[in-house]
ModelCIF file with pLDDT and N, C-alpha, C, O atoms, coordinates in Angstrom:
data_MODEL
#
_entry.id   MODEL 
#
_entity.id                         1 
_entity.type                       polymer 
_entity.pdbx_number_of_molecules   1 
#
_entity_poly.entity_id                      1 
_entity_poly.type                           'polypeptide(L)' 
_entity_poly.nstd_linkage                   no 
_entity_poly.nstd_monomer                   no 
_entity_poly.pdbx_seq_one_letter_code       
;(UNK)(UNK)(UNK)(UNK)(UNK)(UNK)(UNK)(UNK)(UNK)(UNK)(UNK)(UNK)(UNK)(UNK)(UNK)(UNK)
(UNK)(UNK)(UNK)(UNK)(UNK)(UNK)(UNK)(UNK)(UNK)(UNK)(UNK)(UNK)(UNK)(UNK)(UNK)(UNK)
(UNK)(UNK)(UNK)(UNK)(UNK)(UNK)(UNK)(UNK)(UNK)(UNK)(UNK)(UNK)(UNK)(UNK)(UNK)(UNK)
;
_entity_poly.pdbx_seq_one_letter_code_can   XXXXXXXXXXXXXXXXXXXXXXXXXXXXXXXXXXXXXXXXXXXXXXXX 
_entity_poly.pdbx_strand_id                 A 
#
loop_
_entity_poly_seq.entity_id 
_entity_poly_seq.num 
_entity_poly_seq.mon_id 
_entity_poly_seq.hetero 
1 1  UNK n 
1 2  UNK n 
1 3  UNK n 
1 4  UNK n 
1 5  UNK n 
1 6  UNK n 
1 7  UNK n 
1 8  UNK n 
1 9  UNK n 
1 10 UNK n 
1 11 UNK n 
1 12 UNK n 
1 13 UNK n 
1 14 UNK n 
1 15 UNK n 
1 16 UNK n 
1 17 UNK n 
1 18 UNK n 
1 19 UNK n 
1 20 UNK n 
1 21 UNK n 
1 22 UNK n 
1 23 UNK n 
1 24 UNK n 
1 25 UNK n 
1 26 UNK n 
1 27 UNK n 
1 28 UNK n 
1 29 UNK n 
1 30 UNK n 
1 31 UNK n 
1 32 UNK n 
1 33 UNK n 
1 34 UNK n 
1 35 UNK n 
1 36 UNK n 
1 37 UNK n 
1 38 UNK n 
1 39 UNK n 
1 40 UNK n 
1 41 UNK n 
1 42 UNK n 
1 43 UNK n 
1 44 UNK n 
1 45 UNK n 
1 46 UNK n 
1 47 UNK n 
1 48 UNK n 
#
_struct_asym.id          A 
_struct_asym.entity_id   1 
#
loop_
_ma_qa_metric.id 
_ma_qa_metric.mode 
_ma_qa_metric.name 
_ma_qa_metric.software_group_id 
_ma_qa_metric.type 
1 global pLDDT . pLDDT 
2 local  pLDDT . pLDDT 
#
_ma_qa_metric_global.metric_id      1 
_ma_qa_metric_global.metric_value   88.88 
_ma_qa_metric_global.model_id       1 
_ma_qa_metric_global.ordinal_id     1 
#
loop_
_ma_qa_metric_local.label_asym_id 
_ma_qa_metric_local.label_comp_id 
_ma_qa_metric_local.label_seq_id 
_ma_qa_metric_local.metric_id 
_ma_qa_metric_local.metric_value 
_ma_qa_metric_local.model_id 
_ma_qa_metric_local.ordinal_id 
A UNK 1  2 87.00 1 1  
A UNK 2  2 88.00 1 2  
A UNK 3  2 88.00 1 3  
A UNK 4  2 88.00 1 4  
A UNK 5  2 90.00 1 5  
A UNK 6  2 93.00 1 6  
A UNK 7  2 95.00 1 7  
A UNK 8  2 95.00 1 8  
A UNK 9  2 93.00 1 9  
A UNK 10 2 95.00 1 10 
A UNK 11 2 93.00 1 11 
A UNK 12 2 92.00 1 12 
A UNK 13 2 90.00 1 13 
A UNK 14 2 89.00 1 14 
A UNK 15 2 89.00 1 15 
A UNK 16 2 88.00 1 16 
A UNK 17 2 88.00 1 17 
A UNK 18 2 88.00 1 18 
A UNK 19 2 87.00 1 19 
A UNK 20 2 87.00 1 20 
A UNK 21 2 85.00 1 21 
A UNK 22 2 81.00 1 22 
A UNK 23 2 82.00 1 23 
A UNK 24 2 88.00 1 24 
A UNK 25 2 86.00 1 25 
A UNK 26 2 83.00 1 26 
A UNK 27 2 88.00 1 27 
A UNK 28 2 88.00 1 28 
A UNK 29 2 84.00 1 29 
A UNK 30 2 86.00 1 30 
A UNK 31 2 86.00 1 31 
A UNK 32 2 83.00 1 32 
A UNK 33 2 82.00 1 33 
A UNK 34 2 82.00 1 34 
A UNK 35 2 88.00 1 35 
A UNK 36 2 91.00 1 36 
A UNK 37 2 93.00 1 37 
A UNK 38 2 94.00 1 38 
A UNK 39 2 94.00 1 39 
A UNK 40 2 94.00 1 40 
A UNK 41 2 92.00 1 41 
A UNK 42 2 92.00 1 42 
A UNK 43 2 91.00 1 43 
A UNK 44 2 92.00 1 44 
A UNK 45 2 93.00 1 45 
A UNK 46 2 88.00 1 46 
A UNK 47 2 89.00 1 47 
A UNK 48 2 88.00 1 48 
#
loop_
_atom_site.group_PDB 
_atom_site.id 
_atom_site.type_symbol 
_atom_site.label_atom_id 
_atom_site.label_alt_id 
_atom_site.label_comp_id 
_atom_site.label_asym_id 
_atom_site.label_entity_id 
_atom_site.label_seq_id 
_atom_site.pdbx_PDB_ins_code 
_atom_site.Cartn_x 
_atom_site.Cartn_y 
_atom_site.Cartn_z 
_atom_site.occupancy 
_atom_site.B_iso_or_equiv 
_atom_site.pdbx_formal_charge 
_atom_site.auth_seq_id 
_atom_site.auth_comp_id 
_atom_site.auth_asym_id 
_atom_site.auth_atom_id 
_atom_site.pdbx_PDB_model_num 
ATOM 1   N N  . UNK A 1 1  ? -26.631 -11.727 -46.573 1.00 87.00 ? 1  UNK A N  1 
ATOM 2   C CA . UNK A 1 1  ? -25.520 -12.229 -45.767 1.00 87.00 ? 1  UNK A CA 1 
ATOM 3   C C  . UNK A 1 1  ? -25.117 -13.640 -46.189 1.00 87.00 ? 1  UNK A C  1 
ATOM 4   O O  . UNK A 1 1  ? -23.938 -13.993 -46.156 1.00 87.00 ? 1  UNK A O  1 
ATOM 5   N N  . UNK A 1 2  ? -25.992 -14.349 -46.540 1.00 88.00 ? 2  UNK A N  1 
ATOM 6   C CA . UNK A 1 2  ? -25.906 -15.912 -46.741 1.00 88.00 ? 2  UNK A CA 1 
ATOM 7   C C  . UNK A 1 2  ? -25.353 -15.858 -48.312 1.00 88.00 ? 2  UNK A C  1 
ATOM 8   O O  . UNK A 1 2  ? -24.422 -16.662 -48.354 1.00 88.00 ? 2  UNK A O  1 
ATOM 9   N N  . UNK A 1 3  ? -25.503 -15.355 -49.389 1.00 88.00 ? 3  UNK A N  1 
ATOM 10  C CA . UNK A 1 3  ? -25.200 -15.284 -50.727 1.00 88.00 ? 3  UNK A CA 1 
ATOM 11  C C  . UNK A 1 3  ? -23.599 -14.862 -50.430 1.00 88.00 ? 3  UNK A C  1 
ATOM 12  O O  . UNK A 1 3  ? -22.661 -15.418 -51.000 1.00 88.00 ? 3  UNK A O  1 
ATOM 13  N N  . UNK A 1 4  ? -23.427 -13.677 -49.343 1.00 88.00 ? 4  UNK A N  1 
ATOM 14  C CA . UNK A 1 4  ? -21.648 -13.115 -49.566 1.00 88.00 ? 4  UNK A CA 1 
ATOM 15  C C  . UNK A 1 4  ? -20.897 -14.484 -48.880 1.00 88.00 ? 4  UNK A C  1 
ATOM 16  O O  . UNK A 1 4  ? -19.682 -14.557 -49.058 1.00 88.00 ? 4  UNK A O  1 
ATOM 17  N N  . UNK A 1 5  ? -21.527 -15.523 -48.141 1.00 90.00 ? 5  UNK A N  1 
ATOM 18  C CA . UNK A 1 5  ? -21.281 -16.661 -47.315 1.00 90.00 ? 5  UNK A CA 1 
ATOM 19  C C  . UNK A 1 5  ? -20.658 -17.797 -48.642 1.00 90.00 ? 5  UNK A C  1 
ATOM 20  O O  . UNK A 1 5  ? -19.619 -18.450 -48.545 1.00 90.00 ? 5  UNK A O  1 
ATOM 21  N N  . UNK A 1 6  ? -21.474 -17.798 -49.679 1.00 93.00 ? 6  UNK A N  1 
ATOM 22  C CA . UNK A 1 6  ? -21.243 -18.769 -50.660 1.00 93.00 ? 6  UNK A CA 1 
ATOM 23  C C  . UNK A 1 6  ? -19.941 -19.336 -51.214 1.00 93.00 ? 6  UNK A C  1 
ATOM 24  O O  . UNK A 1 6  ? -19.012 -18.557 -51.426 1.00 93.00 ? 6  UNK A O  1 
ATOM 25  N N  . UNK A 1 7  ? -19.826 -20.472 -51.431 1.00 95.00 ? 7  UNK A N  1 
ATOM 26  C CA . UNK A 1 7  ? -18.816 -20.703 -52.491 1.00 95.00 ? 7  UNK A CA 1 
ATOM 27  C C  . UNK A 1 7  ? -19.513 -20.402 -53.639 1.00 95.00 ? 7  UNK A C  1 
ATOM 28  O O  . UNK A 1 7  ? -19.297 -19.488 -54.434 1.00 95.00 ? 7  UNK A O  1 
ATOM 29  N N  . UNK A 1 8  ? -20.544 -21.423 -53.662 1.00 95.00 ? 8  UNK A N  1 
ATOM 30  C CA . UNK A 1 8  ? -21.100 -21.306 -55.331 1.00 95.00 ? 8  UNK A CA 1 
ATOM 31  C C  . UNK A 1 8  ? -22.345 -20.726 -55.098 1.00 95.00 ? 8  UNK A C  1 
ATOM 32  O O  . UNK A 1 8  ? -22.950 -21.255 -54.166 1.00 95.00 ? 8  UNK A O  1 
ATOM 33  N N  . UNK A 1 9  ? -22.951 -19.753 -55.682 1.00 93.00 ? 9  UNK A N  1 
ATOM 34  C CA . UNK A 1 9  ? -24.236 -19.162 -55.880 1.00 93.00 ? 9  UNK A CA 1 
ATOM 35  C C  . UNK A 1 9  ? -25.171 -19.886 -56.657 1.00 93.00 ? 9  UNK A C  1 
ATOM 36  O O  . UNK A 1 9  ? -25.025 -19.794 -57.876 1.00 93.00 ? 9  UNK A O  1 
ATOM 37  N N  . UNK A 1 10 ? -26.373 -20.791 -56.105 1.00 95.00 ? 10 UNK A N  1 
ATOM 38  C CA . UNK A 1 10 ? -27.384 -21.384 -57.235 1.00 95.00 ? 10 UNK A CA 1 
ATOM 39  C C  . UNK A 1 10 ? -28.397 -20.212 -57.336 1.00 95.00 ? 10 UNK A C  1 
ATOM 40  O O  . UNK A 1 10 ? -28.934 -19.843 -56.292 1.00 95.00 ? 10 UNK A O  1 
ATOM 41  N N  . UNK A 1 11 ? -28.712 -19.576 -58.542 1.00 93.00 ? 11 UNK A N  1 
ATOM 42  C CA . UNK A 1 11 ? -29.711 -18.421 -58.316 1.00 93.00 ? 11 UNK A CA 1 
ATOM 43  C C  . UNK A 1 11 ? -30.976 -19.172 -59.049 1.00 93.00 ? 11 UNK A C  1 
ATOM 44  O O  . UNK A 1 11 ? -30.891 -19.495 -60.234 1.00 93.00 ? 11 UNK A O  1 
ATOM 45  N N  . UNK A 1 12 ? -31.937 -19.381 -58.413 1.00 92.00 ? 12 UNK A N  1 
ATOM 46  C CA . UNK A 1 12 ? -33.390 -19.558 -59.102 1.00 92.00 ? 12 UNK A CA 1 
ATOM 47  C C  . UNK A 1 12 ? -34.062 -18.682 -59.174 1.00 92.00 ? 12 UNK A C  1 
ATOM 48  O O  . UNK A 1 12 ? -34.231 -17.859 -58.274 1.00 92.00 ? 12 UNK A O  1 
ATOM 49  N N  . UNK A 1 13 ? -34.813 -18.670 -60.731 1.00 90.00 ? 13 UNK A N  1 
ATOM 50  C CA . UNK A 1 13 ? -35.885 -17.774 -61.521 1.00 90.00 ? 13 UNK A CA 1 
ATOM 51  C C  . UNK A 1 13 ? -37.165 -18.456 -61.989 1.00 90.00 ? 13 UNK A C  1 
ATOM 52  O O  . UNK A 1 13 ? -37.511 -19.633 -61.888 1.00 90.00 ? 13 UNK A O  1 
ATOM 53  N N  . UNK A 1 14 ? -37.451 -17.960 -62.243 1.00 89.00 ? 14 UNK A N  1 
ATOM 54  C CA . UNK A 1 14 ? -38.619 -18.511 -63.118 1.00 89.00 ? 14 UNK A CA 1 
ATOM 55  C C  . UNK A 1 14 ? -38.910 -17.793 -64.558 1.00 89.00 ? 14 UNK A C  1 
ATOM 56  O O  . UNK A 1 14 ? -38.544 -16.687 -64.956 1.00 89.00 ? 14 UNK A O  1 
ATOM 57  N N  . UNK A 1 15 ? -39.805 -18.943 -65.293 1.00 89.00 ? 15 UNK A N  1 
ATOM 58  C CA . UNK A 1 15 ? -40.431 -17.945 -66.693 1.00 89.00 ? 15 UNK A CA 1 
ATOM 59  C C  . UNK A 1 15 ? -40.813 -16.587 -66.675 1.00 89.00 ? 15 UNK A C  1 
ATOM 60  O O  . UNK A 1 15 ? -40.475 -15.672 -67.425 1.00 89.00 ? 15 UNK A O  1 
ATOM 61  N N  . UNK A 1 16 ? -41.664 -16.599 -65.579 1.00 88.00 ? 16 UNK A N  1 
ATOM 62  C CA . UNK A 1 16 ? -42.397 -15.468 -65.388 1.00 88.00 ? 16 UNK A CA 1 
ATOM 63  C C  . UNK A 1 16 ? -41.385 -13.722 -64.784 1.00 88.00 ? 16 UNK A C  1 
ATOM 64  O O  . UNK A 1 16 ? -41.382 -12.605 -65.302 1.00 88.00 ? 16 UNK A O  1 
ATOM 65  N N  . UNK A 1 17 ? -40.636 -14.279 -63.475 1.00 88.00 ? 17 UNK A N  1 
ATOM 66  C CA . UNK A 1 17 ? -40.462 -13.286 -62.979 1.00 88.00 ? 17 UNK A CA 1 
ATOM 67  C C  . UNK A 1 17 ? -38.338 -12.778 -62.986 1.00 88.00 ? 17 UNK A C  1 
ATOM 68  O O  . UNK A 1 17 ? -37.596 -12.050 -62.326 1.00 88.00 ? 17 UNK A O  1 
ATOM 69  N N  . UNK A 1 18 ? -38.227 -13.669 -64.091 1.00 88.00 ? 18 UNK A N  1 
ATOM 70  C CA . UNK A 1 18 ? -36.321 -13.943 -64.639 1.00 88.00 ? 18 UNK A CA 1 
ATOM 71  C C  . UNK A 1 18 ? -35.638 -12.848 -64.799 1.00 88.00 ? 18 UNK A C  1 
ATOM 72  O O  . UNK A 1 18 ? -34.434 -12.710 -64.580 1.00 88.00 ? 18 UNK A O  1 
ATOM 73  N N  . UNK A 1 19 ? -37.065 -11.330 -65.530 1.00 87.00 ? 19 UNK A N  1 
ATOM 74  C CA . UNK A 1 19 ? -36.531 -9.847  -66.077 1.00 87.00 ? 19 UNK A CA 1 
ATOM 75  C C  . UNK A 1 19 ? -36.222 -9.209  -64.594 1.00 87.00 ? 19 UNK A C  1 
ATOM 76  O O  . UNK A 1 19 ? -35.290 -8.406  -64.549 1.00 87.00 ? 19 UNK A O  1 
ATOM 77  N N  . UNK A 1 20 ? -36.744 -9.425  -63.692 1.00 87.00 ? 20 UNK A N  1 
ATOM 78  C CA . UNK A 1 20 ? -36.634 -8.725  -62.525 1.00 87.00 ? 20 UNK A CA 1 
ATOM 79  C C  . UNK A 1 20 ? -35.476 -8.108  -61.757 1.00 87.00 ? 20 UNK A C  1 
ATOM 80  O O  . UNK A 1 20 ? -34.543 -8.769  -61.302 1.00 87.00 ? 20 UNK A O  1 
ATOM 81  N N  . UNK A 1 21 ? -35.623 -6.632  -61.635 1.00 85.00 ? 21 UNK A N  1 
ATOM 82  C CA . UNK A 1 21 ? -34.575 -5.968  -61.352 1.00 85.00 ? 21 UNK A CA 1 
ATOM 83  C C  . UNK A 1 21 ? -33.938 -6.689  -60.409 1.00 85.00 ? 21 UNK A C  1 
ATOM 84  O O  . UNK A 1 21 ? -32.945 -7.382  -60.628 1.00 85.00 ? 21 UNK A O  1 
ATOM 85  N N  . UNK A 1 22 ? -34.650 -6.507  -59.021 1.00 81.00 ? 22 UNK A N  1 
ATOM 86  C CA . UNK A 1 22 ? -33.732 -7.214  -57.823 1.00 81.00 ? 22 UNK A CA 1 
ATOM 87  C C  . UNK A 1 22 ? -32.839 -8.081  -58.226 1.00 81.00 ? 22 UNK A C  1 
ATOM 88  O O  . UNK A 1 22 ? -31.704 -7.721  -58.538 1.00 81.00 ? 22 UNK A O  1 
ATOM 89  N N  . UNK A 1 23 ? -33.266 -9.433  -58.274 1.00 82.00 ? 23 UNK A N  1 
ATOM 90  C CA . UNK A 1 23 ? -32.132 -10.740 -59.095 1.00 82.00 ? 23 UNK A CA 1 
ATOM 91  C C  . UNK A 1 23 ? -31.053 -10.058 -59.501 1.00 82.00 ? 23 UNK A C  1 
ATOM 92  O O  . UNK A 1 23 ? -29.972 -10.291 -58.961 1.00 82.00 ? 23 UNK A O  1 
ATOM 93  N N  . UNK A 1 24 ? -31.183 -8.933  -60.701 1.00 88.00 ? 24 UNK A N  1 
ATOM 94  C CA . UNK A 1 24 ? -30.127 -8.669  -61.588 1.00 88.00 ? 24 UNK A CA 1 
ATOM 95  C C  . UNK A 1 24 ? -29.342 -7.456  -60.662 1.00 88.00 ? 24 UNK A C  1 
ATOM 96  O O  . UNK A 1 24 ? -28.794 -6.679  -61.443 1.00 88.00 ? 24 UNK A O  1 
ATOM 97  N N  . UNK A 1 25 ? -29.229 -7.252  -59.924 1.00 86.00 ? 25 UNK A N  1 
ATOM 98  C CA . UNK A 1 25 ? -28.683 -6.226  -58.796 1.00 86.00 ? 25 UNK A CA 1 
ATOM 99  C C  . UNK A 1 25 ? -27.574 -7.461  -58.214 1.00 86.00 ? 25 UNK A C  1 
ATOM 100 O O  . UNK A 1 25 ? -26.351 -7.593  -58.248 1.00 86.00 ? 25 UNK A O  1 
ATOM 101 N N  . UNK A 1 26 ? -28.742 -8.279  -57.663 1.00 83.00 ? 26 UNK A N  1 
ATOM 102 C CA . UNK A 1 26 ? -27.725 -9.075  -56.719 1.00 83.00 ? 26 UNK A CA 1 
ATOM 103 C C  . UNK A 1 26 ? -26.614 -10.057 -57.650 1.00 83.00 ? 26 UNK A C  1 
ATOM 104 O O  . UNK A 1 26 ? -25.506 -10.486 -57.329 1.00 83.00 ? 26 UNK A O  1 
ATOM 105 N N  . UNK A 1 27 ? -27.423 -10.222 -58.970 1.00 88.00 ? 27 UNK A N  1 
ATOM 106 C CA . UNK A 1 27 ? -26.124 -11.202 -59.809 1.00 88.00 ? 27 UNK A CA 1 
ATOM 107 C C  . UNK A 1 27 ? -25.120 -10.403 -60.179 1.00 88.00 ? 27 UNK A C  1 
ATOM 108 O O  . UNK A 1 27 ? -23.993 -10.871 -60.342 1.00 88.00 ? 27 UNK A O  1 
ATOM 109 N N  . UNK A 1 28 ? -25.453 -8.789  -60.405 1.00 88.00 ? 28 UNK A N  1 
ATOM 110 C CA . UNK A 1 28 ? -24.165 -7.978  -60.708 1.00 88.00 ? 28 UNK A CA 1 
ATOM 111 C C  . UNK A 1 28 ? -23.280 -7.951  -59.348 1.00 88.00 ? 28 UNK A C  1 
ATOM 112 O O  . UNK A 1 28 ? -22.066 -8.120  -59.464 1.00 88.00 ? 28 UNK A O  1 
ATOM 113 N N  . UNK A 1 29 ? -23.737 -7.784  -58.305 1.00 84.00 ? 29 UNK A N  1 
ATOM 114 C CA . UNK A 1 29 ? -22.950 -7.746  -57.146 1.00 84.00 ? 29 UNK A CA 1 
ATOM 115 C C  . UNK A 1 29 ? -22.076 -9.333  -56.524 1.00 84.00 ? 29 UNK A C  1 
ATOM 116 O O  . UNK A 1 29 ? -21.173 -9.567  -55.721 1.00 84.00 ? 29 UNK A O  1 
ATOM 117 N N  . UNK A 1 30 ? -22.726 -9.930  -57.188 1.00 86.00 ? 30 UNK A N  1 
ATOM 118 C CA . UNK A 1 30 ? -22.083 -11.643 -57.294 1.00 86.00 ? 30 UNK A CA 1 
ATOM 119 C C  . UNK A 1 30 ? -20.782 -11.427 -58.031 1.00 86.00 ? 30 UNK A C  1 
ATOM 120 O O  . UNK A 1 30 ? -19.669 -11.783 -57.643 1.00 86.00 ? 30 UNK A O  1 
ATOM 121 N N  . UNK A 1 31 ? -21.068 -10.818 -59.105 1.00 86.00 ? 31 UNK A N  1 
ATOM 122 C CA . UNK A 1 31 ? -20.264 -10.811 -60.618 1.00 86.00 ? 31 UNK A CA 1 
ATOM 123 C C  . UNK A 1 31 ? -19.493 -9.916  -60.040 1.00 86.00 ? 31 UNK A C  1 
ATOM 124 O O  . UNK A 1 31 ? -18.401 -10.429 -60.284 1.00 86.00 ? 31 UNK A O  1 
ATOM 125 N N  . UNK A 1 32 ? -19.259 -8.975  -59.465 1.00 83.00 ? 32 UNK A N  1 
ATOM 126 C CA . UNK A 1 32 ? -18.334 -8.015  -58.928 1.00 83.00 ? 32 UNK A CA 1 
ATOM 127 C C  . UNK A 1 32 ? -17.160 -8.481  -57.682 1.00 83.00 ? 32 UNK A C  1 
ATOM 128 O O  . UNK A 1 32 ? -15.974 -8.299  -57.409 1.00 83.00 ? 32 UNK A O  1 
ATOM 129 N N  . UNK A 1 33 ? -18.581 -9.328  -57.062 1.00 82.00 ? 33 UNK A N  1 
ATOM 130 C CA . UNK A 1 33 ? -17.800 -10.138 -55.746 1.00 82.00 ? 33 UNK A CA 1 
ATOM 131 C C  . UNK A 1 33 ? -16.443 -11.594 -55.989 1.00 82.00 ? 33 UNK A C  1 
ATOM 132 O O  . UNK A 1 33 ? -15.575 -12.119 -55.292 1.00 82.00 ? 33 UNK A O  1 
ATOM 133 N N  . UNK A 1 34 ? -17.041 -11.755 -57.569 1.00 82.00 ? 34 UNK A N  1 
ATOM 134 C CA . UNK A 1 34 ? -16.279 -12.982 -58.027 1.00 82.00 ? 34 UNK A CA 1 
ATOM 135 C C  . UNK A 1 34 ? -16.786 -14.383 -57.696 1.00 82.00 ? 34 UNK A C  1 
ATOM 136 O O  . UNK A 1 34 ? -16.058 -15.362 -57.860 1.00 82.00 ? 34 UNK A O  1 
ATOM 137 N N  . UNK A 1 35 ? -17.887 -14.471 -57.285 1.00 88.00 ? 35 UNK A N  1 
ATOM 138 C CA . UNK A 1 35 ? -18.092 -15.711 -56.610 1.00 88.00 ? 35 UNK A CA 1 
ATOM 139 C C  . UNK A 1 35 ? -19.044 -16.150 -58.491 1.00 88.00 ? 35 UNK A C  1 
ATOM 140 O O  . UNK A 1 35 ? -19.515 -15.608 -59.491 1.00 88.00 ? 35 UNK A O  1 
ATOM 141 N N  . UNK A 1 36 ? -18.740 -17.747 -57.732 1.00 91.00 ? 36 UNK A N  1 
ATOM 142 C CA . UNK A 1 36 ? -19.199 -18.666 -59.156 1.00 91.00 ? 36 UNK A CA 1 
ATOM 143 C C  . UNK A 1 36 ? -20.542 -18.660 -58.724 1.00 91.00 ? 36 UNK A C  1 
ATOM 144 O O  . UNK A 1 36 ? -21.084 -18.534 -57.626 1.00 91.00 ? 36 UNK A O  1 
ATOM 145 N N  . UNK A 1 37 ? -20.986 -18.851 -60.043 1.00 93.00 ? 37 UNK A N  1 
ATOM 146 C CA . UNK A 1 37 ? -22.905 -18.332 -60.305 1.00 93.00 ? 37 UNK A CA 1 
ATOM 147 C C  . UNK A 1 37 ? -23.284 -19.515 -61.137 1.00 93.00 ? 37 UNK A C  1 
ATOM 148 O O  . UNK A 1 37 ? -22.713 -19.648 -62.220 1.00 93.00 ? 37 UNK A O  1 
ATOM 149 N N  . UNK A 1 38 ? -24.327 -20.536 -60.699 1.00 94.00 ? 38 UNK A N  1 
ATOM 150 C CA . UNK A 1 38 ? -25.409 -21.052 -61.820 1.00 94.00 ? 38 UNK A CA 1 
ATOM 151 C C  . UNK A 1 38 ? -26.259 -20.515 -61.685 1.00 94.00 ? 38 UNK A C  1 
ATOM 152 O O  . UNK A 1 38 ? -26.530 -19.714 -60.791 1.00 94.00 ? 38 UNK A O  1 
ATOM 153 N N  . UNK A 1 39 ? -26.993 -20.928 -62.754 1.00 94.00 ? 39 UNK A N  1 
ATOM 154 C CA . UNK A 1 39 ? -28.797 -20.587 -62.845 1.00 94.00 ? 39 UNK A CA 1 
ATOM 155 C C  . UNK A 1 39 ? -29.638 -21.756 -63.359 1.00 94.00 ? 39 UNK A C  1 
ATOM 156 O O  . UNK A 1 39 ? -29.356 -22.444 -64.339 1.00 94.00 ? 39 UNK A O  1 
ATOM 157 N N  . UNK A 1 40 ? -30.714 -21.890 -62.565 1.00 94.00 ? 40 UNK A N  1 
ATOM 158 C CA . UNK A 1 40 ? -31.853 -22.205 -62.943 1.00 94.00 ? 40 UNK A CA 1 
ATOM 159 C C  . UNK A 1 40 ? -33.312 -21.904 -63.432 1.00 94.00 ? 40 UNK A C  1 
ATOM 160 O O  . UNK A 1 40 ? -34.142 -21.670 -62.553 1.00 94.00 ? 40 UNK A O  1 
ATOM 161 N N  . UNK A 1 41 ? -33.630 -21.889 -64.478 1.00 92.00 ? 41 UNK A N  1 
ATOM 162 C CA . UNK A 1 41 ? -34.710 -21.222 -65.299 1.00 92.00 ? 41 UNK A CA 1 
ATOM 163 C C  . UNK A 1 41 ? -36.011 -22.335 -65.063 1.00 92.00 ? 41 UNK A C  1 
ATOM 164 O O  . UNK A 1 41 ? -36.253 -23.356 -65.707 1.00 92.00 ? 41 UNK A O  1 
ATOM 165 N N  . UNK A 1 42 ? -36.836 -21.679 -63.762 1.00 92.00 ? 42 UNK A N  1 
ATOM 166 C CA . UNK A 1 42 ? -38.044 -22.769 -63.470 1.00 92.00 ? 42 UNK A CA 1 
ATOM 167 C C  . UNK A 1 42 ? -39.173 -22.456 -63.921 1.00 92.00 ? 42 UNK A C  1 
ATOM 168 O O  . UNK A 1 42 ? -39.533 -21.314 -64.208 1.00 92.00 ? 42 UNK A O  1 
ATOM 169 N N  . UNK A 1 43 ? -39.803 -23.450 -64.013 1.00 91.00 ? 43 UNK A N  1 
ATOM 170 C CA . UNK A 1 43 ? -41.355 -23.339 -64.343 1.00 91.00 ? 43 UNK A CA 1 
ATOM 171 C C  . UNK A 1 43 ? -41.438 -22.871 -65.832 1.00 91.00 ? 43 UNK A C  1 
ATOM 172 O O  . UNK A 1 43 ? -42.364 -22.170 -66.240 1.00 91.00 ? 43 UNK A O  1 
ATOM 173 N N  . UNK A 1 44 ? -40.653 -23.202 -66.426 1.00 92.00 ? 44 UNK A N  1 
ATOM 174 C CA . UNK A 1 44 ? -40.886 -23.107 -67.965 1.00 92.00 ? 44 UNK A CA 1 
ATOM 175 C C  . UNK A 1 44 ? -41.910 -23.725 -68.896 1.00 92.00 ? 44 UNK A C  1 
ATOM 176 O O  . UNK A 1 44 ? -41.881 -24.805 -69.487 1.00 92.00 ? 44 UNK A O  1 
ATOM 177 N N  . UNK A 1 45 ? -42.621 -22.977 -68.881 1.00 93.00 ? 45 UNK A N  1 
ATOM 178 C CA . UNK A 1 45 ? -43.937 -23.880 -70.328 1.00 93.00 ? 45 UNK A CA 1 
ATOM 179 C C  . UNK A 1 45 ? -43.023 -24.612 -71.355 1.00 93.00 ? 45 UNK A C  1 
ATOM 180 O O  . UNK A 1 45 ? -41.844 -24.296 -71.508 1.00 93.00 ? 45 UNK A O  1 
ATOM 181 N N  . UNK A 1 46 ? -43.564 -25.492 -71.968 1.00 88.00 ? 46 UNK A N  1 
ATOM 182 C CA . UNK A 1 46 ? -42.751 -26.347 -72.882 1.00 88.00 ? 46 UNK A CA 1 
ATOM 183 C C  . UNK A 1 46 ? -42.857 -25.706 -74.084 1.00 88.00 ? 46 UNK A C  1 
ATOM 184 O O  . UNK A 1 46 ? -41.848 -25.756 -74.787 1.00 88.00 ? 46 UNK A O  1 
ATOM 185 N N  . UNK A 1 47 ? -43.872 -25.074 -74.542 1.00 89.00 ? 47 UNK A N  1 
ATOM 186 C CA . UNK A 1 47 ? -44.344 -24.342 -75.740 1.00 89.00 ? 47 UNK A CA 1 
ATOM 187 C C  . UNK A 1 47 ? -43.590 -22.750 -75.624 1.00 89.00 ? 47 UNK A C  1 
ATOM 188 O O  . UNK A 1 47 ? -43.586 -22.091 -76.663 1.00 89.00 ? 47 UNK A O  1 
ATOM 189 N N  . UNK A 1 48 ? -43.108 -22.283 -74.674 1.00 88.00 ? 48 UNK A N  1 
ATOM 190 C CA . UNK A 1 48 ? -42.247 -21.405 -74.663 1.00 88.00 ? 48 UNK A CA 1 
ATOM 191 C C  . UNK A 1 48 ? -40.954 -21.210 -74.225 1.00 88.00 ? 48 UNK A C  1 
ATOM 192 O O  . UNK A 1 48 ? -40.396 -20.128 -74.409 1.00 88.00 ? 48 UNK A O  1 
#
């Protein structure tokens, strides 16, 4: 309810869990809805 509420969508991920279906459900339904999307890629090892 709060994401269809948005102007701007900040979506946080992480290293670990970024492949994850859910997320990519709701960013296609973002992407469908038209609303503007960043991302943040957390907890990144420096060596990867």
């Amino acid at each position: 309810q709060l994401l269809a509420a948005a102007d701007l969508w900040l979506f946080v991920t992480t290293a670990a869990r970024y492949a994850d279906a859910v997320p990519w459900e709701l960013l296609r339904t973002a992407k469908l809805r038209g609303t503007v999307i960043a991302l943040v890629l957390d907890r990144v090892p420096p060596e990867a």
